[in-house]
C-alpha atoms as a PDB file:
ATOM      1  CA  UNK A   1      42.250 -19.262 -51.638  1.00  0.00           C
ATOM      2  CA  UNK A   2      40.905 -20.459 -48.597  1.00  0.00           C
ATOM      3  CA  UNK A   3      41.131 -19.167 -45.031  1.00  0.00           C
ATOM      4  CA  UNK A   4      41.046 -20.986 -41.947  1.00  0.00           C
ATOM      5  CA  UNK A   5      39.541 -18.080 -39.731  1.00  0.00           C
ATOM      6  CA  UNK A   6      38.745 -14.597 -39.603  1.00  0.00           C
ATOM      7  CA  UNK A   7      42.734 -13.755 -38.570  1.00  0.00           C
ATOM      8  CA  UNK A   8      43.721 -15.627 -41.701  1.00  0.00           C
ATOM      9  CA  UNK A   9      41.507 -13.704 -43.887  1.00  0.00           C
ATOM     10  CA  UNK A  10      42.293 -10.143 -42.679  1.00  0.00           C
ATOM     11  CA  UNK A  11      45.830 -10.955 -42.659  1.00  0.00           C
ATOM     12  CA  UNK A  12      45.152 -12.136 -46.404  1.00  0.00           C
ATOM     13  CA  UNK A  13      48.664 -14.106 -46.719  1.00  0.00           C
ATOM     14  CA  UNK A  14      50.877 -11.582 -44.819  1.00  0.00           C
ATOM     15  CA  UNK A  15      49.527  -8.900 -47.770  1.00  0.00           C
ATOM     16  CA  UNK A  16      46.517  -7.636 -45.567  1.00  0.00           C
ATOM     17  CA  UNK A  17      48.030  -4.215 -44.696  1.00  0.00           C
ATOM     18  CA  UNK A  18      48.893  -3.226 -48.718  1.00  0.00           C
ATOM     19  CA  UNK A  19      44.961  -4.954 -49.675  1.00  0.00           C
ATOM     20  CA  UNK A  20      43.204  -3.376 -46.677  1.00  0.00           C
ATOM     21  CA  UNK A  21      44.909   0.015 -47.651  1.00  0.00           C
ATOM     22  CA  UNK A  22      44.402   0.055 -51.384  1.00  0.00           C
ATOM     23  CA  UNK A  23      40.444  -0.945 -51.064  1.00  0.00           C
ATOM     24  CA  UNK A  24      40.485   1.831 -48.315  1.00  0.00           C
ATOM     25  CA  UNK A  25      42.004   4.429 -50.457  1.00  0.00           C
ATOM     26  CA  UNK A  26      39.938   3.329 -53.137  1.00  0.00           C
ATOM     27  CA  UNK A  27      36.970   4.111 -51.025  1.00  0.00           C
ATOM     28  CA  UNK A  28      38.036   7.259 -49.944  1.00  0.00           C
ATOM     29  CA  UNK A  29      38.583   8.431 -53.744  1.00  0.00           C
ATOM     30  CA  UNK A  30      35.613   7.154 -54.227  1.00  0.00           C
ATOM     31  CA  UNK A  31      33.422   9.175 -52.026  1.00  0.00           C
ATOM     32  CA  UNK A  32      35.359  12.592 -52.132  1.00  0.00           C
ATOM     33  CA  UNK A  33      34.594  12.085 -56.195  1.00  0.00           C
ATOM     34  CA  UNK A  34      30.500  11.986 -55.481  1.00  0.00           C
ATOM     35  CA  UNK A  35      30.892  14.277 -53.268  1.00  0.00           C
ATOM     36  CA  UNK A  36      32.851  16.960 -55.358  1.00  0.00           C
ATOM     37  CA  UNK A  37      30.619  16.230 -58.747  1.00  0.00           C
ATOM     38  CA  UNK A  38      27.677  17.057 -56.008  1.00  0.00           C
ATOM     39  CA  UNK A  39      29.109  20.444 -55.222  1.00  0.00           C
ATOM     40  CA  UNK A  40      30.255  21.609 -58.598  1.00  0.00           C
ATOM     41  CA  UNK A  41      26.807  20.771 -59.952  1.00  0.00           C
ATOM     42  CA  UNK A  42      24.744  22.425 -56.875  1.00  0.00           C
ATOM     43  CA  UNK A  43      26.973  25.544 -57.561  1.00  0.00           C
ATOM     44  CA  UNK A  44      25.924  25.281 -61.419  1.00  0.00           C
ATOM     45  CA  UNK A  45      22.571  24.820 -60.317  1.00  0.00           C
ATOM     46  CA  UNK A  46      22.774  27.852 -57.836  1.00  0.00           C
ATOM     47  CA  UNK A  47      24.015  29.965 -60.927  1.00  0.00           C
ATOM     48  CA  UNK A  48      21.838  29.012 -63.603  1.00  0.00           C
ATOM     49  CA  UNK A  49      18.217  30.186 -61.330  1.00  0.00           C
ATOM     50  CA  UNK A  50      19.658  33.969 -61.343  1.00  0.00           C
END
């Protein structure tokens, strides 16, 4: 597909809104998954020195 400007792009076909959300969800799951596997293992960590 080919866009004639920026507009064109971001509006992706008149489906912008529904692929703009979905990457940004998928982003957001994304980052709160790091982010939880980092605190579950710096709470193992935190029990395993005692």
């Amino acid at each position: 597909m080919q866009w004639g400007s920026l507009t064109e792009f971001w509006a992706m076909g008149g489906y912008g809104l529904y692929v703009w959300t979905s990457f940004g969800a998928s982003a957001l799951c994304m980052v709160w998954e790091v982010l939880a596997v980092w605190r579950r293992h710096a709470a193992a960590a935190s029990r395993d020195v005692s």
